[in-house]
N, C-alpha and C. Protein backbone atom coordinates (compact mmCIF):
# COMPACT_ATOMS: atom_id res chain seq x y z
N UNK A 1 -21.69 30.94 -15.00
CA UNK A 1 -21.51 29.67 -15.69
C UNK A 1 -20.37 28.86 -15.10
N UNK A 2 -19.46 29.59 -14.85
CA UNK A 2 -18.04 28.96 -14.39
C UNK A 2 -18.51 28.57 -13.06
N UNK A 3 -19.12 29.04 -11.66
CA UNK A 3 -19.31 28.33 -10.71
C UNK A 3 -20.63 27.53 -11.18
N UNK A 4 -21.29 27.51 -12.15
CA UNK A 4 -22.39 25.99 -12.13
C UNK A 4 -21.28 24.94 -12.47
N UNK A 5 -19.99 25.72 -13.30
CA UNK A 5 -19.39 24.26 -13.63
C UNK A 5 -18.83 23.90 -12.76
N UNK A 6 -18.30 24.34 -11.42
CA UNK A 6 -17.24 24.47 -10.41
C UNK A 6 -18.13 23.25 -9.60
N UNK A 7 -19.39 23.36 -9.73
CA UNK A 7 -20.36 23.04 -8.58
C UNK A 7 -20.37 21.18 -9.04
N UNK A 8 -20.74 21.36 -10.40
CA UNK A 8 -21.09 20.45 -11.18
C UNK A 8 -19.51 19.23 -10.82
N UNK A 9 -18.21 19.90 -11.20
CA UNK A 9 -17.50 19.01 -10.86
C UNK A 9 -17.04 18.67 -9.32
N UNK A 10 -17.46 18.99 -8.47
CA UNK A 10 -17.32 19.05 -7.04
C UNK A 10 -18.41 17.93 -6.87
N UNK A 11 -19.47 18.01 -7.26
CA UNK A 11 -20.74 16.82 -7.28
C UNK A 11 -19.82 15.44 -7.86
N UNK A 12 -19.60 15.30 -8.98
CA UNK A 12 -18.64 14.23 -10.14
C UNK A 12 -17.24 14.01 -8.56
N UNK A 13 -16.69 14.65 -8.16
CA UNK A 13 -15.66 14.22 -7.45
C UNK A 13 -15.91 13.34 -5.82
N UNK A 14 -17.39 13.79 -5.76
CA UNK A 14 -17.81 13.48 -4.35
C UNK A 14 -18.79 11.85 -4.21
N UNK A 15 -19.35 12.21 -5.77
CA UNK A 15 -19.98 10.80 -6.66
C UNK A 15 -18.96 9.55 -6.77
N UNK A 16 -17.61 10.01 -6.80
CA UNK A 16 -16.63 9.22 -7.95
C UNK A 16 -16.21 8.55 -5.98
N UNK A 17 -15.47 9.57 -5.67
CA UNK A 17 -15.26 8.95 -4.12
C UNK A 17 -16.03 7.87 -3.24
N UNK A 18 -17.34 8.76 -3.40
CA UNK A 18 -18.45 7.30 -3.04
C UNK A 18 -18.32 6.04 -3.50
N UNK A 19 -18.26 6.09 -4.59
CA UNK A 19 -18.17 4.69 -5.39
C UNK A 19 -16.89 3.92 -4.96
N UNK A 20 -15.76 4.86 -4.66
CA UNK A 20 -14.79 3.96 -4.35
C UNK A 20 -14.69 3.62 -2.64
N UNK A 21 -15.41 4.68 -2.07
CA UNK A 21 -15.74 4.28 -0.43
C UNK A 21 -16.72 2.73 -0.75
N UNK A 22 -17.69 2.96 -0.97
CA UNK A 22 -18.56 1.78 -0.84
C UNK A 22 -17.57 0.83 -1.57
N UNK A 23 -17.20 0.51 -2.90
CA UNK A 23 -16.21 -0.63 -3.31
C UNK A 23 -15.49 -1.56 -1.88
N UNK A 24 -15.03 -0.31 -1.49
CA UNK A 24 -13.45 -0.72 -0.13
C UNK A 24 -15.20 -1.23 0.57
N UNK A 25 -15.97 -0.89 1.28
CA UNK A 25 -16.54 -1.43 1.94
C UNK A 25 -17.24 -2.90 1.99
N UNK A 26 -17.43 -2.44 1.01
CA UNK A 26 -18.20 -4.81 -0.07
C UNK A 26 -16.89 -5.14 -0.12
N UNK A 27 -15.59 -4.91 -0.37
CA UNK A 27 -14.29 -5.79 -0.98
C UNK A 27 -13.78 -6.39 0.93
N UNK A 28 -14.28 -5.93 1.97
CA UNK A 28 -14.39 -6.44 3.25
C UNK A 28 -14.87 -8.06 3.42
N UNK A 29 -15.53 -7.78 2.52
CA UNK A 29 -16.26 -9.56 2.35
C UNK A 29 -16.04 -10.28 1.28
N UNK A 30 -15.16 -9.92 0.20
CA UNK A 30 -15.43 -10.46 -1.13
C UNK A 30 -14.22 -10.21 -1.73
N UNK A 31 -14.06 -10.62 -2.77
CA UNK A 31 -12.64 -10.31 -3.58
C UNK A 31 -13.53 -9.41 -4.64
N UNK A 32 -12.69 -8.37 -5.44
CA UNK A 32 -12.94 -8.10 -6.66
C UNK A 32 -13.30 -8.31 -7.92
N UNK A 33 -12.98 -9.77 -8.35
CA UNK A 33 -13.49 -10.22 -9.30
C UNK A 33 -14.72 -10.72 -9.00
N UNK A 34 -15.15 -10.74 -7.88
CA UNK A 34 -16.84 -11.38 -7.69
C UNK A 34 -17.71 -9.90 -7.39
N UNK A 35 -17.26 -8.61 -7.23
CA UNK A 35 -17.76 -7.58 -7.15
C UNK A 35 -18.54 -7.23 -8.28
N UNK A 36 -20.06 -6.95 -7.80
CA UNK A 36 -20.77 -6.15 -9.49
C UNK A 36 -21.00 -5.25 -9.36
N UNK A 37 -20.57 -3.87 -10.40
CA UNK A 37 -20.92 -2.43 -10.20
C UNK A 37 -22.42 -1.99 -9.96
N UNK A 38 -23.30 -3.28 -9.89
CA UNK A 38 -24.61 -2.97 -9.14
C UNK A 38 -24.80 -2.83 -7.86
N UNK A 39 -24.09 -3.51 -7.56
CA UNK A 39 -23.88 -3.61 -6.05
C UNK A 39 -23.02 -2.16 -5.16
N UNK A 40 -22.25 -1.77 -6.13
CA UNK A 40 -21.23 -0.48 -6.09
C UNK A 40 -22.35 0.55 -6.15
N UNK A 41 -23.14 0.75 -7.02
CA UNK A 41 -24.23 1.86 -6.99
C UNK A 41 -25.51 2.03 -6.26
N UNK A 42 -26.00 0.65 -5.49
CA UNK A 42 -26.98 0.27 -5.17
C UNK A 42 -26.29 0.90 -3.48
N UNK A 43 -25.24 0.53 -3.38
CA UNK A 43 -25.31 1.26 -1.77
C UNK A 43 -24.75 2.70 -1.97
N UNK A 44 -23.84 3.60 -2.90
CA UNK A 44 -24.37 4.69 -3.10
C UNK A 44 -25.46 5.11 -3.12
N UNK A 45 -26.54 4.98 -4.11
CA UNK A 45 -27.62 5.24 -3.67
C UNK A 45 -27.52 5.68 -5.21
N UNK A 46 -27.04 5.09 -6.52
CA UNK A 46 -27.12 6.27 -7.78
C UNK A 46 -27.51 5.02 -8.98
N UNK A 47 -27.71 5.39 -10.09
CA UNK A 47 -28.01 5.19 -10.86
C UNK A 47 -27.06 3.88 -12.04
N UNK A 48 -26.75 2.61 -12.12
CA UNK A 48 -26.08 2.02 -12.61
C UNK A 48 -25.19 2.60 -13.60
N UNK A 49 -25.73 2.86 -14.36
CA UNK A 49 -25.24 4.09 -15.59
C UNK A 49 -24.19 5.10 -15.10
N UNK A 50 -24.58 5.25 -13.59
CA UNK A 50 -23.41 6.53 -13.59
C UNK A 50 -22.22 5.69 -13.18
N UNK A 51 -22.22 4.74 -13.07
CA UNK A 51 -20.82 4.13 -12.56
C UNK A 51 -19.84 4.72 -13.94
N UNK A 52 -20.57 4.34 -14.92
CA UNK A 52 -20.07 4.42 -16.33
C UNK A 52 -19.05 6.08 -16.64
N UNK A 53 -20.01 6.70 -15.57
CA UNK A 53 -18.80 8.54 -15.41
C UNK A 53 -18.09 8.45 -15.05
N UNK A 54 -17.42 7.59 -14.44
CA UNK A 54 -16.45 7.59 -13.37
C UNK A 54 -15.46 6.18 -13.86
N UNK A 55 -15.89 5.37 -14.18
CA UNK A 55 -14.67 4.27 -14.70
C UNK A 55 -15.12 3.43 -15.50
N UNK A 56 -14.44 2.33 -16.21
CA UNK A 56 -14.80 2.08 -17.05
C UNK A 56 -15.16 0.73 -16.76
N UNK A 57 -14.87 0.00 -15.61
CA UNK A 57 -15.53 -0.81 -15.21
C UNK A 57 -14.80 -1.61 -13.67
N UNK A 58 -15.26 -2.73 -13.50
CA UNK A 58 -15.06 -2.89 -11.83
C UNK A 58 -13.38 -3.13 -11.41
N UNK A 59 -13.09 -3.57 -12.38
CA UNK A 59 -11.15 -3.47 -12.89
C UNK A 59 -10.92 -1.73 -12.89
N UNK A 60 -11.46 -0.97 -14.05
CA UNK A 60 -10.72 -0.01 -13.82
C UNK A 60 -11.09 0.94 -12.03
N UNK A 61 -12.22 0.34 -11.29
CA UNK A 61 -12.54 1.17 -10.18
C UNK A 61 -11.44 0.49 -9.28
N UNK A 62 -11.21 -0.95 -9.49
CA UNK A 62 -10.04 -1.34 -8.58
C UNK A 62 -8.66 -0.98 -8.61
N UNK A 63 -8.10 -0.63 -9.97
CA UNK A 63 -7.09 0.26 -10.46
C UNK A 63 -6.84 1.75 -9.01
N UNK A 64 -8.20 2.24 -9.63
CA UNK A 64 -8.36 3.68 -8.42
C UNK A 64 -7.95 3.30 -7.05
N UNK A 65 -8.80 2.26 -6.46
CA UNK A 65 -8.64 1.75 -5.54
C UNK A 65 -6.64 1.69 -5.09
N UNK A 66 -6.17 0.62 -6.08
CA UNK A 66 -4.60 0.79 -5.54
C UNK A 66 -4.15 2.10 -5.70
N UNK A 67 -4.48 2.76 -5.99
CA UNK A 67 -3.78 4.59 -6.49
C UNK A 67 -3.82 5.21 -5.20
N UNK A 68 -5.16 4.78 -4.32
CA UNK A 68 -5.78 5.88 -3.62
C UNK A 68 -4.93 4.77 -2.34
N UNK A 69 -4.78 3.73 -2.04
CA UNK A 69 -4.01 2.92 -1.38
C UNK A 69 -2.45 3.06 -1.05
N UNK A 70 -1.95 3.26 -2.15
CA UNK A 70 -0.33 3.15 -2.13
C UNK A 70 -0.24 4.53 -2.84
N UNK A 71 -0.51 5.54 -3.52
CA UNK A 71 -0.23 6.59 -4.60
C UNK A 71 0.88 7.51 -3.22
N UNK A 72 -0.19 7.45 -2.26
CA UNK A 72 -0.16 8.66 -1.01
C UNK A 72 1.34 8.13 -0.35
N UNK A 73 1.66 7.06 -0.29
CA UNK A 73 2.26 6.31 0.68
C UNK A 73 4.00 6.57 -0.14
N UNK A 74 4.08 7.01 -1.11
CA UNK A 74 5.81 7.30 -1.38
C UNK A 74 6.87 8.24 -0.35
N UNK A 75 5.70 9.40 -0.07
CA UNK A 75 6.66 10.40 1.11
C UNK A 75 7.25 9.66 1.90
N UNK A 76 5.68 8.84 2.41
CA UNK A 76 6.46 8.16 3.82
C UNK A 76 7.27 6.65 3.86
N UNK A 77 7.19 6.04 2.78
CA UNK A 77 8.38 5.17 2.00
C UNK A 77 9.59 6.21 2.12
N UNK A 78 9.61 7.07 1.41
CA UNK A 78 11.17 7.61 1.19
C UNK A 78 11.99 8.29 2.74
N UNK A 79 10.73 8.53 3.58
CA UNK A 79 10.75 9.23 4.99
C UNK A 79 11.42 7.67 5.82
N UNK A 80 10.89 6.84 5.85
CA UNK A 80 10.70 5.31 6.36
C UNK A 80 12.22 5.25 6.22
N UNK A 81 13.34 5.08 4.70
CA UNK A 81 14.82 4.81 4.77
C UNK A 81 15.38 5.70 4.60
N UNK A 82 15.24 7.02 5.18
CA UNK A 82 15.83 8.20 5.13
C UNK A 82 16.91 8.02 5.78
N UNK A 83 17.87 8.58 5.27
CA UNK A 83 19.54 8.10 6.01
C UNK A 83 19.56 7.81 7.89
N UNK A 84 20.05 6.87 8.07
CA UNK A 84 20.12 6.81 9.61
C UNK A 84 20.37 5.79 10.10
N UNK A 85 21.14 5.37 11.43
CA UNK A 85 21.23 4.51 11.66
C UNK A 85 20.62 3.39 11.69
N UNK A 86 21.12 2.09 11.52
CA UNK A 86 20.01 0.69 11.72
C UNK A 86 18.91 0.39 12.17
N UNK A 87 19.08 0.48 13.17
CA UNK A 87 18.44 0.64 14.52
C UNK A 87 17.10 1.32 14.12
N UNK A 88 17.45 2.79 14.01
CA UNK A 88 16.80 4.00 13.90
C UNK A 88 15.61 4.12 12.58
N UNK A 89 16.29 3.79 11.63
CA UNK A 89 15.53 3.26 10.40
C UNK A 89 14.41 2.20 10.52
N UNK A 90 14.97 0.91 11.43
CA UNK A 90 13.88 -0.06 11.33
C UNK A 90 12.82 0.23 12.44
N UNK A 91 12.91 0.96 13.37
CA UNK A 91 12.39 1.31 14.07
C UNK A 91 11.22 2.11 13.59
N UNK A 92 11.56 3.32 13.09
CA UNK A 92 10.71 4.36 12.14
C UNK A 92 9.73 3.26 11.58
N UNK A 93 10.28 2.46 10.31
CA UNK A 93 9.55 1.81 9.87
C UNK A 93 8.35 1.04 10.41
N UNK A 94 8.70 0.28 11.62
CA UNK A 94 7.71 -0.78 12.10
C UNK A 94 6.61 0.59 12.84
N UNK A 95 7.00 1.54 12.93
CA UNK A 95 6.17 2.30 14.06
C UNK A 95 5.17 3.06 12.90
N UNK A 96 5.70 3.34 11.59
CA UNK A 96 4.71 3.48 10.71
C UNK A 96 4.26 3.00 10.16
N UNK A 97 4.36 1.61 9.76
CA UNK A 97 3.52 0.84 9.67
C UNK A 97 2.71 0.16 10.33
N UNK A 98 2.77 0.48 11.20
CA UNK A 98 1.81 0.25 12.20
C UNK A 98 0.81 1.03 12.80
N UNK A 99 1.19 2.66 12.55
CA UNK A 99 0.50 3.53 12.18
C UNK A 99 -0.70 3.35 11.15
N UNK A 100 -0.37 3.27 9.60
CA UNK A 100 -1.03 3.27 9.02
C UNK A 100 -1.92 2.03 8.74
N UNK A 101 -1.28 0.87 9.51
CA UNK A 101 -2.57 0.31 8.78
C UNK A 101 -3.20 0.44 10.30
N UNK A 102 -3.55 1.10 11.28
CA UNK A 102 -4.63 1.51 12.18
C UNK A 102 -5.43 2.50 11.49
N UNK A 103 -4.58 3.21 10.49
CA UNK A 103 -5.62 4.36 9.88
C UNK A 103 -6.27 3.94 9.08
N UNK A 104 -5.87 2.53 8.13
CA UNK A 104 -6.00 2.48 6.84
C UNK A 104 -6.57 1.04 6.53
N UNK A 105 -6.96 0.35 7.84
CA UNK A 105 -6.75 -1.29 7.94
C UNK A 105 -7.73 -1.55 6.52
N UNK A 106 -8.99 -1.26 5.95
CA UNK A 106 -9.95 -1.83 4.84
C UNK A 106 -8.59 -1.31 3.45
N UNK A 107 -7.87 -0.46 3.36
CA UNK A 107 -7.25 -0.75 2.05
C UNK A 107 -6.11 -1.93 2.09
N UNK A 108 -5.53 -1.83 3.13
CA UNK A 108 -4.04 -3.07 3.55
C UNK A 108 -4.78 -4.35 3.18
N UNK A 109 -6.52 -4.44 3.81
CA UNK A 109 -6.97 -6.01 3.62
C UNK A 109 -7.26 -5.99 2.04
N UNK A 110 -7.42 -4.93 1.27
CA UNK A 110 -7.25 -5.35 -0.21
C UNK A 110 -6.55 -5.49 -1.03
N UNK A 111 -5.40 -4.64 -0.56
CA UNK A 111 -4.12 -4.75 -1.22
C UNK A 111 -3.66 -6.91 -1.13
N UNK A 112 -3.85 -6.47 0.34
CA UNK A 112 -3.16 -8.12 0.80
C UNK A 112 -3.95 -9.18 0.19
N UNK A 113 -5.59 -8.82 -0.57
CA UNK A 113 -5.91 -9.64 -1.15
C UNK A 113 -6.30 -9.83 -2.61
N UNK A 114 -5.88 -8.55 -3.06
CA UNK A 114 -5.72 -8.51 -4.75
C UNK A 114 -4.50 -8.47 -5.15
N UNK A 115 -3.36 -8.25 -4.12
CA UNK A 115 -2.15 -8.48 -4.90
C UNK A 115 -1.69 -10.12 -5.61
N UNK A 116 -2.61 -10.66 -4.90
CA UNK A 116 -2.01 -12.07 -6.17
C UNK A 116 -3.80 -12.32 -6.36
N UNK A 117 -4.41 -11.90 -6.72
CA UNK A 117 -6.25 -12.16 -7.00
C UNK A 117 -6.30 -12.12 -8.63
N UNK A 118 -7.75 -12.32 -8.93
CA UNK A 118 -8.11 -12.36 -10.33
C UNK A 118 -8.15 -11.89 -11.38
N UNK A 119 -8.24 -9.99 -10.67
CA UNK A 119 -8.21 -9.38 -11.68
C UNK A 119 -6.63 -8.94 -12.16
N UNK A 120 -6.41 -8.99 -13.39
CA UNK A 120 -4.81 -8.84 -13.59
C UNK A 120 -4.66 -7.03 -14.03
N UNK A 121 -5.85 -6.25 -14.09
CA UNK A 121 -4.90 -5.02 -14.07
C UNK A 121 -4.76 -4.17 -12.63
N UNK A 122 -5.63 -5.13 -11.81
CA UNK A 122 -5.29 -4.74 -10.38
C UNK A 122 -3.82 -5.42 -10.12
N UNK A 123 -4.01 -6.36 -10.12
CA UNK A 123 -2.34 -7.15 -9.70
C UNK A 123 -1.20 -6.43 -10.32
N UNK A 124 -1.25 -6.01 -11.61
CA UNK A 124 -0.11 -5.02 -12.52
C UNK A 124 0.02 -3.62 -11.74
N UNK A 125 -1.41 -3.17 -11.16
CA UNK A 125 -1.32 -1.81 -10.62
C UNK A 125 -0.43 -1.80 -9.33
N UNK A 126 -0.61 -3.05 -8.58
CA UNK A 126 0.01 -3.08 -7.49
C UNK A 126 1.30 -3.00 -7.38
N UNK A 127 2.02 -4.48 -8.65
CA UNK A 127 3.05 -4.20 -8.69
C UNK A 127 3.73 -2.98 -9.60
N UNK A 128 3.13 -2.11 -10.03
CA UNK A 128 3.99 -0.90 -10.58
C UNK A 128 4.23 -0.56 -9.43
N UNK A 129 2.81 -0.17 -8.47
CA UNK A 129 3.20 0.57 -7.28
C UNK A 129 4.84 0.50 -6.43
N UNK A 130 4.22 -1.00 -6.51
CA UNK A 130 5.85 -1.98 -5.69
C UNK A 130 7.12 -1.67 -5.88
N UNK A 131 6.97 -1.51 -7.84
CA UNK A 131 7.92 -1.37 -8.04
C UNK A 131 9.05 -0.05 -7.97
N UNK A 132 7.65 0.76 -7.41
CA UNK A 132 8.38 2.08 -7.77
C UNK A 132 9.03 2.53 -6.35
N UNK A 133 8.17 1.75 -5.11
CA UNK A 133 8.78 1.82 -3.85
C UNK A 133 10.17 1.23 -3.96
N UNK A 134 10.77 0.36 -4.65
CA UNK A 134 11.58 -0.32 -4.51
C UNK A 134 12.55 0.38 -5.27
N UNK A 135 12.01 1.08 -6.06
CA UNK A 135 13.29 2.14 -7.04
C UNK A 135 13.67 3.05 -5.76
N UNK A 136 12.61 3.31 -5.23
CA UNK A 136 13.03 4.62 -4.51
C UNK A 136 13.35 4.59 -3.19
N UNK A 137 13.08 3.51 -2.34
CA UNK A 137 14.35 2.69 -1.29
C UNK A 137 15.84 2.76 -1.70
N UNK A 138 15.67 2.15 -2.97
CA UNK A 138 17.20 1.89 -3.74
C UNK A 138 18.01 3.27 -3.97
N UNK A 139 17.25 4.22 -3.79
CA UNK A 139 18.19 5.65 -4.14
C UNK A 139 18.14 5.95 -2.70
N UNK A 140 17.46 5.76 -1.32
CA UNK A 140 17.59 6.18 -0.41
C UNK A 140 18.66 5.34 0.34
N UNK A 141 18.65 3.81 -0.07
CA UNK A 141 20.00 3.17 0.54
C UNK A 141 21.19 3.42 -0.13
N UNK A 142 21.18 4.14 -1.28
CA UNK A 142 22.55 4.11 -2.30
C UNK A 142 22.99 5.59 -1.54
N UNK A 143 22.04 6.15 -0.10
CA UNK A 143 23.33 7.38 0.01
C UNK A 143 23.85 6.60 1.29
N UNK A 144 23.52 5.71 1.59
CA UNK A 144 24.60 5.11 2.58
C UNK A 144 26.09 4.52 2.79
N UNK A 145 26.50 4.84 3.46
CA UNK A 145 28.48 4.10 3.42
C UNK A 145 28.28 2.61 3.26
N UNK A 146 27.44 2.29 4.03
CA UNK A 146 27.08 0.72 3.45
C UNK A 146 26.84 0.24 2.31
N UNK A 147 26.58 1.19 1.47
CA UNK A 147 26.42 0.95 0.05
C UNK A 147 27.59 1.17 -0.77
N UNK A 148 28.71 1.74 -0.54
CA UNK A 148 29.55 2.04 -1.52
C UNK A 148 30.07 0.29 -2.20
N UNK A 149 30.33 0.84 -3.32
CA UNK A 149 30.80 -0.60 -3.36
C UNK A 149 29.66 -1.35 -4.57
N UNK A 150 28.52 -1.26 -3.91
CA UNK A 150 27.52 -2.30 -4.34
C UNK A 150 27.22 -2.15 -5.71
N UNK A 151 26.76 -3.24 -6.49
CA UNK A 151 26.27 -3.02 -7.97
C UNK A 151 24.93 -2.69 -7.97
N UNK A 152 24.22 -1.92 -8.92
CA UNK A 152 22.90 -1.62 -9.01
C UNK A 152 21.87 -2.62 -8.45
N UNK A 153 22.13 -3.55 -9.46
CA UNK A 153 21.30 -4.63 -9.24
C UNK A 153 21.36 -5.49 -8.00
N UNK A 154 22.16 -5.19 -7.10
CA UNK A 154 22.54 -5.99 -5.98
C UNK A 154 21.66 -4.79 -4.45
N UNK A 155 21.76 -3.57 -5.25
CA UNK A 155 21.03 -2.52 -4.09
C UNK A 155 19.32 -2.78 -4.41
N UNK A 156 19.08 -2.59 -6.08
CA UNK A 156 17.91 -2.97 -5.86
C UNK A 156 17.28 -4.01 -5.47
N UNK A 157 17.93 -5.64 -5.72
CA UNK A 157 17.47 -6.57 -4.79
C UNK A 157 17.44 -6.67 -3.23
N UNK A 158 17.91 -5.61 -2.52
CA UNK A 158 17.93 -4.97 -1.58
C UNK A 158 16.39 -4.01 -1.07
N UNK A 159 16.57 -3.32 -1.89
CA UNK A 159 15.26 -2.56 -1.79
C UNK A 159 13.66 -3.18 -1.83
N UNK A 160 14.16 -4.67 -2.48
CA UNK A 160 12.79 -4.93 -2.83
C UNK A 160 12.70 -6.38 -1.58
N UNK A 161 13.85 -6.43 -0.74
CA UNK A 161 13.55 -6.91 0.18
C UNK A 161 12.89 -6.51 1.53
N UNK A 162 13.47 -5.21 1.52
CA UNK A 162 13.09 -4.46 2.53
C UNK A 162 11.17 -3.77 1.95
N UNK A 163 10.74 -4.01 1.01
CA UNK A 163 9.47 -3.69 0.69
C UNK A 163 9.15 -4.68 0.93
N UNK A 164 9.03 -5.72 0.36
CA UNK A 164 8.14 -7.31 0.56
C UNK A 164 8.27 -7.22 2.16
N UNK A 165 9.43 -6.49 2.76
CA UNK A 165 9.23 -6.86 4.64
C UNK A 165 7.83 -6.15 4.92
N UNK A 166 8.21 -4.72 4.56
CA UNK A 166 7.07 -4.04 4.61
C UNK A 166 5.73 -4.65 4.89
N UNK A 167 5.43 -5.34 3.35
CA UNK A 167 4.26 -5.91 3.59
C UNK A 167 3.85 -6.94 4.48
N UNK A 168 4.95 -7.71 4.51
CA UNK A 168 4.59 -8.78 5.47
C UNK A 168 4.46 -8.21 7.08
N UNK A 169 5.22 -7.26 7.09
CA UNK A 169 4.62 -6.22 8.80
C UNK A 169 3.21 -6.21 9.10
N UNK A 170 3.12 -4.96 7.57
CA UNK A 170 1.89 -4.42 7.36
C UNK A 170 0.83 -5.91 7.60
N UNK A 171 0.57 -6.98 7.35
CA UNK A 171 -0.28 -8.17 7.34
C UNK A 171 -0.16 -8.54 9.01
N UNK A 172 1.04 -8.42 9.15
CA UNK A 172 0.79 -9.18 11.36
C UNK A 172 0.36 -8.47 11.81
N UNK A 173 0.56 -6.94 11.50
CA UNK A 173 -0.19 -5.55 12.46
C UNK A 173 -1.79 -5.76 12.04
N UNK A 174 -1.91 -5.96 10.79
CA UNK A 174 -3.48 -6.13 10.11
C UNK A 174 -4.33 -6.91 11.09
N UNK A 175 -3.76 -8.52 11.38
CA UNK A 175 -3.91 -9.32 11.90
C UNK A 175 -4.12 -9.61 13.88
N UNK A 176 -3.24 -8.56 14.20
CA UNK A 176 -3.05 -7.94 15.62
C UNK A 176 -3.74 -6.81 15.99
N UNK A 177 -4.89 -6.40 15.05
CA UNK A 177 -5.25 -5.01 15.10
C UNK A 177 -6.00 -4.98 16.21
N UNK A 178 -7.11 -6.48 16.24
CA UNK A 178 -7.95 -5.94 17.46
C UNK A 178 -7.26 -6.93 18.45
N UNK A 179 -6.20 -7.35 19.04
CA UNK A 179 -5.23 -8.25 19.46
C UNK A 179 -4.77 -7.70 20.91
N UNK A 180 -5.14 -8.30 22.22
CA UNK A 180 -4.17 -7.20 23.45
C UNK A 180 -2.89 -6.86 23.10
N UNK A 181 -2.92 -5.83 23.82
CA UNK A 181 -1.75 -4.56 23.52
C UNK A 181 -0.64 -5.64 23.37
N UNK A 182 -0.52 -7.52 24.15
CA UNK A 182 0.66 -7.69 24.41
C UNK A 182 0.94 -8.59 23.15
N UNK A 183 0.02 -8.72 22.31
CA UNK A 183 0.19 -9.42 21.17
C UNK A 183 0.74 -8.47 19.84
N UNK A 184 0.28 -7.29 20.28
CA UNK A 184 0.60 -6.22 19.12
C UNK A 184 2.29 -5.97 19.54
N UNK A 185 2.72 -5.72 20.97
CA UNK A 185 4.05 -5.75 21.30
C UNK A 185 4.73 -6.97 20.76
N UNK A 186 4.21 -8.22 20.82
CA UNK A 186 5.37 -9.10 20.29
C UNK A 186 5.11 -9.23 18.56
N UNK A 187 4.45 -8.78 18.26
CA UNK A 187 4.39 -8.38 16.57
C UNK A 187 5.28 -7.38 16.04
N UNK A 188 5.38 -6.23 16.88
CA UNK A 188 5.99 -5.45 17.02
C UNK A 188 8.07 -6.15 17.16
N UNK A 189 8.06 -6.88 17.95
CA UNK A 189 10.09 -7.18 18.16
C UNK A 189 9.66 -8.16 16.94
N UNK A 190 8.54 -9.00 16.93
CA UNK A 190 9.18 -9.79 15.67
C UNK A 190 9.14 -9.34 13.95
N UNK A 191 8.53 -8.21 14.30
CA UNK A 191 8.74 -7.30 12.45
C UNK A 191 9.79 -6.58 13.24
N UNK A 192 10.49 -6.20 14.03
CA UNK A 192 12.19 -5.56 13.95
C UNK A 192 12.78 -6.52 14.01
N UNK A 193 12.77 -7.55 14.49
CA UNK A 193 13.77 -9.11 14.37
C UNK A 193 14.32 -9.44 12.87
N UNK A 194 13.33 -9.21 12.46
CA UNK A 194 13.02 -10.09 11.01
C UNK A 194 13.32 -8.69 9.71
N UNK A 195 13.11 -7.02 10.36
CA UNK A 195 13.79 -6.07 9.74
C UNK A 195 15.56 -6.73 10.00
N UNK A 196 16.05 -5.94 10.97
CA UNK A 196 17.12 -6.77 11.69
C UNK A 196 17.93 -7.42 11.07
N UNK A 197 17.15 -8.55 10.78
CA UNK A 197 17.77 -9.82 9.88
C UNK A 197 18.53 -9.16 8.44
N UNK A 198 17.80 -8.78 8.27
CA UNK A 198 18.07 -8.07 6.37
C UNK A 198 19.39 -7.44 6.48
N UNK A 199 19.14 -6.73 7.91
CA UNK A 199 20.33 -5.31 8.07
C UNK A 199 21.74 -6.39 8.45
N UNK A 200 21.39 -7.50 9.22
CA UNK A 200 22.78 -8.17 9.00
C UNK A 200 23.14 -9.08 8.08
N UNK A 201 22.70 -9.60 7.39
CA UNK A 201 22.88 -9.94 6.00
C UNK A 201 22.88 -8.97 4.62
N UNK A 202 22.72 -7.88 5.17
CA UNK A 202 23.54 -6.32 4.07
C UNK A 202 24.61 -6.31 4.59
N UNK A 203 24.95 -6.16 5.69
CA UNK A 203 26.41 -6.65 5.95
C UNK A 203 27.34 -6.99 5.78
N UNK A 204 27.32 -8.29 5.56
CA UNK A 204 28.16 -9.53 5.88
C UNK A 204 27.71 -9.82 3.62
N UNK A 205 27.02 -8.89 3.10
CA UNK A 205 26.86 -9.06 1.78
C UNK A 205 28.13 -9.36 0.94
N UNK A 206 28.38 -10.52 0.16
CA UNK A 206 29.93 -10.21 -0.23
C UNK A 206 29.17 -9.97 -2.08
N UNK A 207 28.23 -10.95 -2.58
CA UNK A 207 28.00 -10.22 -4.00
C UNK A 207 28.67 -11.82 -4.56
């Protein structure tokens, strides 16, 4: 009985995935709020009704969607401002982000286009996400000597600069993806230019 049930939820997990593979695949052409869970089941290949096992509707599948987008991505946020020199830090950064959105380019183009879009518990999902990168920058810059000194609120407006950079990387690499190598190189000095920038105006920060 226990492996029919083992089997049974291994089917439900491989069902539920589909639905959110095909979603990311239609959201290539379309925004989310014009998405219909007919369309979500019709290229699975399943039954309208079963969308209904799996979420509760095309909002809550877009919800999943940012989870399965950003959920994964905290290690390498906290890895990204792990103590280290300037230099060394922004460097890491641009080279993984640039990494991932080669791995990842169909979730970056939804993020980049439901973070200000129609549906509002996608937009809320995003920014929790945001927000929580930005808590946790803020504890990775607060072990720096550059930080002594600073008020909370002055590190976390910090943190949430260096995320919004993030994204705006993540969008020129998006944009440069199928781009000659020499366009992806100058995308490349101008997301460390523009990291860079931040790191000398933390600086010269008086508060």
């Amino acid at each position: 009985m226990s492996h029919t049930l083992g089997i049974r939820q291994v089917q439900k997990q491989k069902t539920r995935q589909a639905l959110l593979d095909a979603a990311l695949g239609l959201l290539e052409e379309q925004s989310l709020s014009s998405l219909g869970l007919r369309e979500v089941t019709r290229a699975v290949g399943v039954a309208p009704t079963a969308f209904y096992r799996h979420f509760r509707s095309t909002a809550d599948l877009g919800v999943a969607l940012v989870e399965e987008a950003l959920g994964s991505l905290h290690p390498m946020i906290r890895q990204t401002v792990a103590p280290a020199d300037s230099d060394q830090r922004i460097e890491r950064a641009v080279q993984l982000i640039a990494h991932h959105v080669d791995a990842y380019p169909a979730h970056v183009r939804f993020l980049a286009r439901e973070r200000h879009g129609g549906v509002q518990p996608v937009r809320e999902a995003i920014r929790e996400q945001l927000a929580r990168f930005a808590e946790e920058v803020k504890a990775e810059l607060a072990k720096d000597p550059e930080s002594r000194g600073w008020r909370e609120d002055d590190l976390l407006m910090l943190a949430h600069l260096y995320v919004d950079q993030m994204l705006v990387t993540s969008s020129l690499f998006l944009e440069a993806q199928e781009a000659p190598a020499e366009e992806r190189e100058r995308v490349t000095q101008l997301a460390t230019r523009q990291m860079r920038l931040i790191s000398v105006g933390r600086r010269h920060w008086l508060g």
